[in-house]
Protein backbone atom coordinates (compact mmCIF):
# COMPACT_ATOMS: atom_id res chain seq x y z
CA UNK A 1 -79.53 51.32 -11.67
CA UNK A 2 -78.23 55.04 -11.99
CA UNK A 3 -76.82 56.13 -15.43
CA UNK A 4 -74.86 59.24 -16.35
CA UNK A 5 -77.00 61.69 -18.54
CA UNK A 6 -75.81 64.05 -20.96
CA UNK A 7 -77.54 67.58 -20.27
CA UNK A 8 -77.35 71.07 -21.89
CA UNK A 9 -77.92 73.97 -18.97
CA UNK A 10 -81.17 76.13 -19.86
CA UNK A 11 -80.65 78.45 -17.04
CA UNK A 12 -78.72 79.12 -13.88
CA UNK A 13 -80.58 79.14 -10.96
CA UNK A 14 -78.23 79.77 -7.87
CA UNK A 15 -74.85 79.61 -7.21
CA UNK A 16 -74.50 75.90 -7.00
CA UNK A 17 -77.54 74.92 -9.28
CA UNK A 18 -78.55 75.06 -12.39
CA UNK A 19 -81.56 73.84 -15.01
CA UNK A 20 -80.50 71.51 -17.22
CA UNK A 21 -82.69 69.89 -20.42
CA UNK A 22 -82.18 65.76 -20.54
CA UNK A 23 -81.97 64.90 -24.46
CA UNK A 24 -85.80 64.10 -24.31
CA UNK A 25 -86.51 67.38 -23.18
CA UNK A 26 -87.18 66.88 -19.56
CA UNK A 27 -85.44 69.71 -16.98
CA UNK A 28 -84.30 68.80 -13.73
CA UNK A 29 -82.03 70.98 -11.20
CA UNK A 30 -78.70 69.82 -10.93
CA UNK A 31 -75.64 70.33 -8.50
CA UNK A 32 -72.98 72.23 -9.50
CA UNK A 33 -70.78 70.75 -6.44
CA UNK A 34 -69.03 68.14 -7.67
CA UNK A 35 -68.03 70.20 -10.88
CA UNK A 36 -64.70 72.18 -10.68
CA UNK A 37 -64.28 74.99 -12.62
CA UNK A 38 -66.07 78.05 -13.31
CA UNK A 39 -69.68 77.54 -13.58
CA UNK A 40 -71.94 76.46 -16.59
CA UNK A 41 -73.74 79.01 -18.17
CA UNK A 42 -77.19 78.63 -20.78
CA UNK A 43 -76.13 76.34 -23.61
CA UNK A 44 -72.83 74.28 -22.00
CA UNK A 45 -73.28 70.25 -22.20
CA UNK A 46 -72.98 68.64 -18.73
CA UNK A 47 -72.51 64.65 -17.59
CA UNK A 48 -75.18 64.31 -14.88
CA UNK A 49 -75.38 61.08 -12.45
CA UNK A 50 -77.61 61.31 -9.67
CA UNK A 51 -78.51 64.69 -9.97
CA UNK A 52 -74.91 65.83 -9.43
CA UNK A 53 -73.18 67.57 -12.49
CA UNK A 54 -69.80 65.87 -13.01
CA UNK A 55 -68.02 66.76 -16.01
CA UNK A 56 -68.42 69.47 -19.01
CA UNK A 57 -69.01 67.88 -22.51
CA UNK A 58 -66.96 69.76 -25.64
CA UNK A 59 -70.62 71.85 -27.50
CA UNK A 60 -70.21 70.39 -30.92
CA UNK A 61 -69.56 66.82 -29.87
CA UNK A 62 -72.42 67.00 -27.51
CA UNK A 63 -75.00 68.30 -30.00
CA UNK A 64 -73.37 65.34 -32.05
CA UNK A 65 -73.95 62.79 -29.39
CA UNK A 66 -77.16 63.55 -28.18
CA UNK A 67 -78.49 64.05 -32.03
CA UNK A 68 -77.64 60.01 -32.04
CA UNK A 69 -79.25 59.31 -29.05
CA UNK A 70 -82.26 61.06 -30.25
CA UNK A 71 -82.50 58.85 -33.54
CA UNK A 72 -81.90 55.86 -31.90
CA UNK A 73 -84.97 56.68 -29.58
CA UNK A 74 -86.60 57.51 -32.46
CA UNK A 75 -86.16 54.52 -34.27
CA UNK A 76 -86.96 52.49 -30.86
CA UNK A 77 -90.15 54.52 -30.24
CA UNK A 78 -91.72 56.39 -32.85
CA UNK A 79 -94.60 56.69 -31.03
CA UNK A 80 -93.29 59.18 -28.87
CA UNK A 81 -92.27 62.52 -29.38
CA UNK A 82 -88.38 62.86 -28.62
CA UNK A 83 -88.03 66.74 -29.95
């Protein structure tokens, strides 16, 4: 089953691509052709499915969001290290 992903872009990489951190820390390289608009730069939140961005996420809900998801992992496995 594929899920949307909430991303923040680390870097651009060409004109229809850019690296984007998962809220565990993993980068992938997403698509940028699905997403209208000008392009994301270093710092924007992104809704990823299936390696295509889709959407842009407002910063401070983002940060707020993914800060949730992060303690909720956290609290589901402390074993691992979720940044």
């Amino acid at each position: 089953m594929c899920m949307s992903r909430l991303h923040r872009v680390v870097k651009n990489v060409g004109s229809n691509t850019v690296a984007v951190e998962d809220v565990d820390g993993t980068v992938h390289h997403v698509s940028l052709l699905a997403l209208d608009g000008p392009s994301p730069g270093p710092g924007d939140w992104l809704v990823v499915h299936s390696g295509y961005a889709l959407e842009r996420v407002d910063r401070s809900e983002a940060e707020e969001v993914a800060a949730e998801i992060r303690r909720g992992a956290v609290a589901a496995r402390p074993d691992v290290d979720w940044r």
